[in-house]
Protein backbone atom coordinates (compact mmCIF):
# COMPACT_ATOMS: atom_id res chain seq x y z
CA UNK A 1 20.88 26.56 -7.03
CA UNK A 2 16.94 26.38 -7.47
CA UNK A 3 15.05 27.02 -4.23
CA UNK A 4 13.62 23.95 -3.11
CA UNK A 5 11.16 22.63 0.17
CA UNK A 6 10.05 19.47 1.16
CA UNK A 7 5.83 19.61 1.64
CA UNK A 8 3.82 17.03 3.25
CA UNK A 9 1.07 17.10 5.24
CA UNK A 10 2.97 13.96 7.06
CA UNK A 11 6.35 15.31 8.06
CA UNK A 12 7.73 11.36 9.50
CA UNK A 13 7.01 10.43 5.69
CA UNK A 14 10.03 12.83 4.20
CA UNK A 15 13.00 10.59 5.94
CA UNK A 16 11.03 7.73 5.10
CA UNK A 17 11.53 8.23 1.48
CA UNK A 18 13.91 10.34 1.18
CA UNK A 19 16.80 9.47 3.57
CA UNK A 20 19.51 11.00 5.73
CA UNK A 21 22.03 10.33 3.22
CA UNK A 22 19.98 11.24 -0.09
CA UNK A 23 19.45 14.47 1.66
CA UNK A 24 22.84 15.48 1.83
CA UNK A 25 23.05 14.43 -1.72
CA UNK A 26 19.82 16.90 -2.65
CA UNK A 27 21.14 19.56 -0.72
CA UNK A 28 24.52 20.01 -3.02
CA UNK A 29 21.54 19.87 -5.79
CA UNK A 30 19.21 22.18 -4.42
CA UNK A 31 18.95 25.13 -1.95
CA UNK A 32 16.43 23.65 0.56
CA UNK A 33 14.60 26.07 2.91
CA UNK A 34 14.94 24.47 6.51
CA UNK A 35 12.54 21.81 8.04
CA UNK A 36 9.43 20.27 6.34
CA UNK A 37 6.01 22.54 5.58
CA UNK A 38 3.15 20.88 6.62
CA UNK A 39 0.45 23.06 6.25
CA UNK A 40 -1.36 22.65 9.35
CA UNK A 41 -0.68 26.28 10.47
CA UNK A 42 -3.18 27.06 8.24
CA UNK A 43 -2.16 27.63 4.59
CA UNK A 44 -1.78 31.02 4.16
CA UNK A 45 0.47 31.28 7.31
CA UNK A 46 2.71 28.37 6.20
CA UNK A 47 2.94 29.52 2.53
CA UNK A 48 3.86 32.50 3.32
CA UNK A 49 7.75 31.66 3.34
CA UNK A 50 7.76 30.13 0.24
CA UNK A 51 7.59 33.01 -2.35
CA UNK A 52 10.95 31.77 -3.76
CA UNK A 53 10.43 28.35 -4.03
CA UNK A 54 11.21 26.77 -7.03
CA UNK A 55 10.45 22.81 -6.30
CA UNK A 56 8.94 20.70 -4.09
CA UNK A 57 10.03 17.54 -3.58
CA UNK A 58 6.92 15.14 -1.52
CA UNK A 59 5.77 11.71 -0.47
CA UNK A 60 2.27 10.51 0.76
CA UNK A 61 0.13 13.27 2.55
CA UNK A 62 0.96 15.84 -0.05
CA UNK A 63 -1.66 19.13 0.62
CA UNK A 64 -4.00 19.60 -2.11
CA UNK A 65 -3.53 23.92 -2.86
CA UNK A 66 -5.62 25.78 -5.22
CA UNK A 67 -4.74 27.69 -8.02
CA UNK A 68 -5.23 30.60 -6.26
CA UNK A 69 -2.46 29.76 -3.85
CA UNK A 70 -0.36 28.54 -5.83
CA UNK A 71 -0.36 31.58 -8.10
CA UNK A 72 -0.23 33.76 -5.09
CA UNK A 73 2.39 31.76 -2.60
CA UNK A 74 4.54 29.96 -4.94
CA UNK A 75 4.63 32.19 -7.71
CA UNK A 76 8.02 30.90 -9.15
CA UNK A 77 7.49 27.41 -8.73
CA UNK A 78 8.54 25.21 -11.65
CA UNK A 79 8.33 21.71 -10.55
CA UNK A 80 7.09 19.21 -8.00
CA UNK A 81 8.41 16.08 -7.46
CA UNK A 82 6.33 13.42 -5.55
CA UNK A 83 7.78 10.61 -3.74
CA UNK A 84 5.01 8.52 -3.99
CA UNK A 85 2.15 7.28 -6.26
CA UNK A 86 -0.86 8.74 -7.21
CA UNK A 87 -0.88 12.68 -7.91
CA UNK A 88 -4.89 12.69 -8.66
CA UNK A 89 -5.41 14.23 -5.24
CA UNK A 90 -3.11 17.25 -5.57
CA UNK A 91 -1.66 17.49 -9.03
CA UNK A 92 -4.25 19.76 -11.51
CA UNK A 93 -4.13 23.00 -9.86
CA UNK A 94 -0.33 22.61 -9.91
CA UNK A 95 -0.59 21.44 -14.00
CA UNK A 96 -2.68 24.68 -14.43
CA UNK A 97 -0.37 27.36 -12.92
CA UNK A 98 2.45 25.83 -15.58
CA UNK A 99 4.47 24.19 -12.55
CA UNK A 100 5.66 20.18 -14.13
CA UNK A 101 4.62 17.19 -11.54
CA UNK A 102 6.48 13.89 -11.41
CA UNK A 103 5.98 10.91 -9.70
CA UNK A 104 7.21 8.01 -8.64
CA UNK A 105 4.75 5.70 -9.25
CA UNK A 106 7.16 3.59 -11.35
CA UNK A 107 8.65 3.13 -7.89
CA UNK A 108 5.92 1.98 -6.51
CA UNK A 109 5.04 -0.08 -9.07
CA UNK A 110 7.88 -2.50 -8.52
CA UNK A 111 7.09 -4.16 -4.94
CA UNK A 112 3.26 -4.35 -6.52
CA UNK A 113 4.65 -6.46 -9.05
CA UNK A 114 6.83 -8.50 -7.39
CA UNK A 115 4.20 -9.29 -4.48
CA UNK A 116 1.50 -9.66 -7.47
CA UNK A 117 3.87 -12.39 -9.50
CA UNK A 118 4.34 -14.49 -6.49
CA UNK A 119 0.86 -14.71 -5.57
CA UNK A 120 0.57 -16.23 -9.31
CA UNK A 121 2.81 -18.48 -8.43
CA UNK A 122 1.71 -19.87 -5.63
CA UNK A 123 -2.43 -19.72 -7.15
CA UNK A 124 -0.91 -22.14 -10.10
CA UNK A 125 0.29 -24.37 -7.50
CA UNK A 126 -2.75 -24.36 -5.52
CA UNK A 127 -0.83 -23.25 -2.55
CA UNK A 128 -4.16 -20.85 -1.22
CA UNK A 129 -6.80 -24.10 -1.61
CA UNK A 130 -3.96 -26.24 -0.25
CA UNK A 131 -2.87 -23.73 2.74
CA UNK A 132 -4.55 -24.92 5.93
CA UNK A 133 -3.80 -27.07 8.52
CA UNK A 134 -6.76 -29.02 10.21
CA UNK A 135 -7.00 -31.85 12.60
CA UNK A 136 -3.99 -33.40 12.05
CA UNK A 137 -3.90 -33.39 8.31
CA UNK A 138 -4.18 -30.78 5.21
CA UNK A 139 -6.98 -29.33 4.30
CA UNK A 140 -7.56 -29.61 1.32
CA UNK A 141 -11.06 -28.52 0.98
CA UNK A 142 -12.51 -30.90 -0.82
CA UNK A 143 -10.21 -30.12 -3.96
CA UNK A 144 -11.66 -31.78 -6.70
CA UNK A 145 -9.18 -29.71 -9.79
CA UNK A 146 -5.42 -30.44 -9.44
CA UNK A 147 -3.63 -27.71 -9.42
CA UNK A 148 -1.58 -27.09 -13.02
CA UNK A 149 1.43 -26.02 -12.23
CA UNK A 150 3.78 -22.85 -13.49
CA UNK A 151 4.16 -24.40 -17.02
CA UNK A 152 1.70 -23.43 -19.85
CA UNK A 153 -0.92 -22.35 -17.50
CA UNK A 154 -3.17 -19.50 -18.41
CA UNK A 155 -2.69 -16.14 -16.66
CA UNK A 156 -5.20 -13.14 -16.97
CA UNK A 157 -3.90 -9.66 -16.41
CA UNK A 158 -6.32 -6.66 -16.13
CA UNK A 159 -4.82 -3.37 -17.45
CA UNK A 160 -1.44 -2.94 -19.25
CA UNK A 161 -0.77 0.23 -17.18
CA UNK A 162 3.08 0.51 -15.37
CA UNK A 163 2.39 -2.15 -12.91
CA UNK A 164 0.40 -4.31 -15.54
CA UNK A 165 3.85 -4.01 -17.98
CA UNK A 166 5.58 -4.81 -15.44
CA UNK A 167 3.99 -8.41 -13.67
CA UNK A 168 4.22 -9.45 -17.76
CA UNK A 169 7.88 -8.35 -17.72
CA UNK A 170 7.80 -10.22 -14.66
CA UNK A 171 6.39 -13.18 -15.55
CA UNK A 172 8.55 -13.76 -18.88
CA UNK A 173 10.71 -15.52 -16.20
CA UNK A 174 8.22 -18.66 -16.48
CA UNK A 175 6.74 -20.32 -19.10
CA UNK A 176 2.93 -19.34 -19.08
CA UNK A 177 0.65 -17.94 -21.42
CA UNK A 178 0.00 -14.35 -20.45
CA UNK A 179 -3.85 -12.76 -21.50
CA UNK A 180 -4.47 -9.22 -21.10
CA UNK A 181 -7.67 -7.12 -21.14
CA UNK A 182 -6.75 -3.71 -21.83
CA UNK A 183 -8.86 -1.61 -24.42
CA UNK A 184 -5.71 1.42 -24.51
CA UNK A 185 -3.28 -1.59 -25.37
CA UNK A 186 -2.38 -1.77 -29.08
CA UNK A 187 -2.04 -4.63 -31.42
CA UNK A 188 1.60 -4.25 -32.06
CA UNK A 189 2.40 -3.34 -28.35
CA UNK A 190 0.79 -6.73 -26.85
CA UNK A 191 2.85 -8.64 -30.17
CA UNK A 192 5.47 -6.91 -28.59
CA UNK A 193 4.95 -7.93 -25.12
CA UNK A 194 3.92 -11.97 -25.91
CA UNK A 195 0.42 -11.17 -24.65
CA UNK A 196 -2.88 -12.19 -25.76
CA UNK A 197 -5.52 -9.34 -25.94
CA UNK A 198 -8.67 -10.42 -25.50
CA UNK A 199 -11.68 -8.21 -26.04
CA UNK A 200 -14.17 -8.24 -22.47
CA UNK A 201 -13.52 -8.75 -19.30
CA UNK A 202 -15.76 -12.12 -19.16
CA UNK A 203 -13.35 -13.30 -21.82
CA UNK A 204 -10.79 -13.20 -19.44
CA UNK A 205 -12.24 -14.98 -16.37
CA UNK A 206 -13.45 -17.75 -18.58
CA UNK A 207 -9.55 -17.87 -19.98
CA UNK A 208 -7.27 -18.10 -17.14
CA UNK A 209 -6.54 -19.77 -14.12
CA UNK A 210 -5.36 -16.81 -12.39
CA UNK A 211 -6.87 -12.94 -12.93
CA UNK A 212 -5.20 -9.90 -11.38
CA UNK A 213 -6.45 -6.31 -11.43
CA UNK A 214 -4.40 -3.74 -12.43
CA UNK A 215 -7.31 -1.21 -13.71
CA UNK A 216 -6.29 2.33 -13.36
CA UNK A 217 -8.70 3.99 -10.30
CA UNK A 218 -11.33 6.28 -11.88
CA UNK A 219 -14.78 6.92 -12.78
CA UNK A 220 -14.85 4.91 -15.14
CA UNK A 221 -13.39 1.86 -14.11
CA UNK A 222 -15.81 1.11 -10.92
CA UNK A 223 -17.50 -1.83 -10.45
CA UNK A 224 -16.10 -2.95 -13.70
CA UNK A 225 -15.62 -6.25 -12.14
CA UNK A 226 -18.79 -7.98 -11.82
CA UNK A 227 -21.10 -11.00 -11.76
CA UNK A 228 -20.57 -11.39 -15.46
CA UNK A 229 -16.76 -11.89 -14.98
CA UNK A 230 -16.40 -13.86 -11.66
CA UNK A 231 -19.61 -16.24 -12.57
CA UNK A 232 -17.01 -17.41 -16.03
CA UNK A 233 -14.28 -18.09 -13.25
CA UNK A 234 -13.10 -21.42 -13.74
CA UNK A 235 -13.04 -24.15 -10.72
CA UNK A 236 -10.30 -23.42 -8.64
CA UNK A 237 -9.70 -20.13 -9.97
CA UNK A 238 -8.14 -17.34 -8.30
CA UNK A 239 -8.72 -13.99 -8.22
CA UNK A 240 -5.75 -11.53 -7.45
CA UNK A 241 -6.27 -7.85 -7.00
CA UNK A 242 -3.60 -5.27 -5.74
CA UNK A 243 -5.49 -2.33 -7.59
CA UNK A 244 -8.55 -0.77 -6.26
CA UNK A 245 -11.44 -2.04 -4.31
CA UNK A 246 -13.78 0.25 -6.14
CA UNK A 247 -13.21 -1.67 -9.08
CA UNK A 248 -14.62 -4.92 -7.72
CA UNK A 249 -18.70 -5.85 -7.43
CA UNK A 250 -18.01 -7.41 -3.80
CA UNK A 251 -21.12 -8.86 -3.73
CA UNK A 252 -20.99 -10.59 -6.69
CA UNK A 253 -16.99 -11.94 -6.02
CA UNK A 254 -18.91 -13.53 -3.07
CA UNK A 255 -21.64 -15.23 -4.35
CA UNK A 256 -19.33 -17.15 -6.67
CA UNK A 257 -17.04 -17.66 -4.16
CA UNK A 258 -19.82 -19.48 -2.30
CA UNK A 259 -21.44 -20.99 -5.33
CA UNK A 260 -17.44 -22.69 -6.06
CA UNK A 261 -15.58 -22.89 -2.93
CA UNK A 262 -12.62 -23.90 -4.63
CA UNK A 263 -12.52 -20.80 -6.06
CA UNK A 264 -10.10 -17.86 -4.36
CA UNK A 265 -9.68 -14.09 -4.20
CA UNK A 266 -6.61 -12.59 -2.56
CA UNK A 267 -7.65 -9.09 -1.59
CA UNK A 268 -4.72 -6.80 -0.58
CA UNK A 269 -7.92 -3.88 -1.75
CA UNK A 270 -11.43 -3.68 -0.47
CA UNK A 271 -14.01 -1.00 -0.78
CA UNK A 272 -14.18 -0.19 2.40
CA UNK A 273 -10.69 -0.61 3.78
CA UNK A 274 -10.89 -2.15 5.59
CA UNK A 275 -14.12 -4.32 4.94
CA UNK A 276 -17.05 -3.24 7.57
CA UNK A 277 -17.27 -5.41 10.62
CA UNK A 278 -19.44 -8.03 10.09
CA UNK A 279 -18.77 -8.99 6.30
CA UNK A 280 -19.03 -11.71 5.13
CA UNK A 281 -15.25 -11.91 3.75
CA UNK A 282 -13.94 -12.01 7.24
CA UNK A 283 -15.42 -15.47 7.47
CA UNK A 284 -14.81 -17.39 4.23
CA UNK A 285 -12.07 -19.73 4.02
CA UNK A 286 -11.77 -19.02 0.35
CA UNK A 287 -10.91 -15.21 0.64
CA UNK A 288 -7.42 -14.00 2.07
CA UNK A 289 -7.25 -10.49 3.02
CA UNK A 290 -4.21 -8.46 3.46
CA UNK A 291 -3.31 -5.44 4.64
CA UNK A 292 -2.87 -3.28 1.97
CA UNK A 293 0.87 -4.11 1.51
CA UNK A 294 1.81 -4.68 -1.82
CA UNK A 295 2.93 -1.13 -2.30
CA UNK A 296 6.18 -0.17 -0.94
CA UNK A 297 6.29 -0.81 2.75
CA UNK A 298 9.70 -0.17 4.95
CA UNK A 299 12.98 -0.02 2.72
CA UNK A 300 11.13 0.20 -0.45
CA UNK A 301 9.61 3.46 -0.01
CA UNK A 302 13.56 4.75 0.09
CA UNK A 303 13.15 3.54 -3.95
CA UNK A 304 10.73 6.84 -4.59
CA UNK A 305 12.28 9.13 -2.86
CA UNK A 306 15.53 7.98 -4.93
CA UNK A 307 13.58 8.16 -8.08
CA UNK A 308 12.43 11.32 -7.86
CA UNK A 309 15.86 13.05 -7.29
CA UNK A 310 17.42 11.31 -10.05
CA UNK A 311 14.47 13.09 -12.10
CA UNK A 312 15.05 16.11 -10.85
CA UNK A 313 18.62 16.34 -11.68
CA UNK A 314 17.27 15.22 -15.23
CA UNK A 315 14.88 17.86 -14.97
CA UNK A 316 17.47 20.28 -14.02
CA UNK A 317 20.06 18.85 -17.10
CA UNK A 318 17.18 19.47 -19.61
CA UNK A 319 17.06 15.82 -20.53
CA UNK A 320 14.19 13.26 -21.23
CA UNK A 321 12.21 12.65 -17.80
CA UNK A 322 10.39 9.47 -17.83
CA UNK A 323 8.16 10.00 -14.85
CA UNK A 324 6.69 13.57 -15.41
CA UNK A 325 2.72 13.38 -15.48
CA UNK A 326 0.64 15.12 -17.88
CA UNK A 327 -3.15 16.80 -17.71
CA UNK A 328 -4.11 14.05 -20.36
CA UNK A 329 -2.25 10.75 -18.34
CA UNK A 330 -4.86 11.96 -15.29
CA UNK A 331 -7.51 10.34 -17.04
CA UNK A 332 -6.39 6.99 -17.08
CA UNK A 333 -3.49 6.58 -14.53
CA UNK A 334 -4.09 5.38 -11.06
């Protein structure tokens, strides 16, 4: 069996994704040294046990090594299989000393989804203008646009990425017309999917009743949401966004807010995060902040861990493995 070692900076994180049970499982799979490295002996001194390591299986709090100790500490590793989302913090040295990374962002992606489609839901019904309770009667704040419903109503989605695919997958389950901004999506894919391209962002606000983010986080894509998009948003609008603070113009989302307070943005993001005491979107009525908790929280996070040793027994079988991550998917995955 391969020599394997569970690495996290965040040792309570390995029996949160990968549990009890799917241990045992692993460990007829794998040769697993004993106890979790953490790396806060110091590198050197922790990596110093791992010259025949083979694979690491992670979660969140993975350490970021450099090539130079990877090639000199885990000179035989192969693979590393991550638990969790987002490798951009830890994965290109490993890429450049020839070791394959996987991840389980597809895992992740699910709960995003599923929170992200209900949140449509409820925006189409005007559930968030609708929500309060005042003075012995709803508050309606001085709704002027009846909501439209779940039937025929326009949807905007922001990036076809894995969670993008997968709130229009989603969504299929109702009958609304889906738009999508994505500039990587082609032609034939969005036929395929029963989505609408549309070429700008603007295009998109002005479109739909409800716009969620689902831009991949990088360079590129911050502040891509600005005053030219949420100025188009329609009356009563709302504005959904599970992806990345960084991606969103705060100041601008504000001022239309205020300029249309039937307008909404659910905010499970922020840049901060949380916002800095004292912002304003601690006191509007027409912004809901939560907690960062549309990725996989309690239960769910036993998904990745799940995910990732199913790919590593494809891995091991030779076959096709769906969630291995490439130097070239860095640039435009979250």
């Amino acid at each position: 069996m391969k020599k394997a070692v569970f690495m996290t900076g965040n040792p309570e994180g390995i029996p949160r994704a990968y549990t009890e049970e799917l241990r045992t499982q692993m460990a007829e799979t794998f040769d697993f040294l004993p106890g979790v490295y953490t790396m806060k002996k110091g590198a050197d001194e922790d990596l110093l046990a791992l010259a025949d390591v083979e694979v690491i299986f992670s979660t969140w709090g993975m350490p970021s090594l450099t090539e130079e100790q990877i090639h000199t500490y885990l000179p035989r590793l192969k693979a590393v299989f991550y638990g969790a989302g987002s490798v951009q913090a830890f994965a290109r040295p490993f890429l450049a000393c020839g070791a394959a990374v996987f991840s389980a962002w597809a895992a992740n992606a699910v709960p995003v989804a599923e929170v992200t489609v209900a949140e449509i839901i409820l925006a189409n019904k005007g559930y968030y203008q609708r929500m309060q309770y005042e003075d012995g009667a709803w508050n309606n704040h001085n709704m002027q646009n009846a909501p439209l419903g779940n039937y025929n109503t326009n949807v905007g989605i922001i990036g076809a990425g894995m969670i993008g695919k997968l709130v229009i997958q989603m969504l299929r389950a109702y009958r609304l017309n889906v738009y999508v901004f994505d500039p990587f999506l082609p032609d034939d894919k969005a036929k395929e999917m029963g989505v609408t391209k549309v070429d700008s962002l603007p295009v998109l606000f002005e479109t739909c009743h409800v716009i969620s983010n689902h831009l991949a986080n990088n360079p590129q894509t911050v502040g891509m949401i600005d005053k030219n998009c949420f100025d188009r948003m329609m009356p009563s609008a709302v504005f959904i966004n599970t992806g990345r603070g960084a991606q969103v113009v705060e100041a601008d989302m504000i001022a239309a807010l205020k300029a249309c307070p039937e307008r909404v943005a659910l905010l499970d993001v922020t840049m901060p995060e949380p916002p800095v005491s004292g912002s304003e979107m601690y006191q509007m009525r027409n912004i809901i902040l939560t907690p960062h908790l549309a990725g996989s929280i309690g239960w769910e996070v036993q998904r990745m861990g799940e995910y990732m040793y199913e790919e590593s027994k494809r891995w091991l079988a030779g076959e096709a493995t769906p969630w291995r991550v490439t130097e070239a998917m860095l640039a435009t995955m979250a």
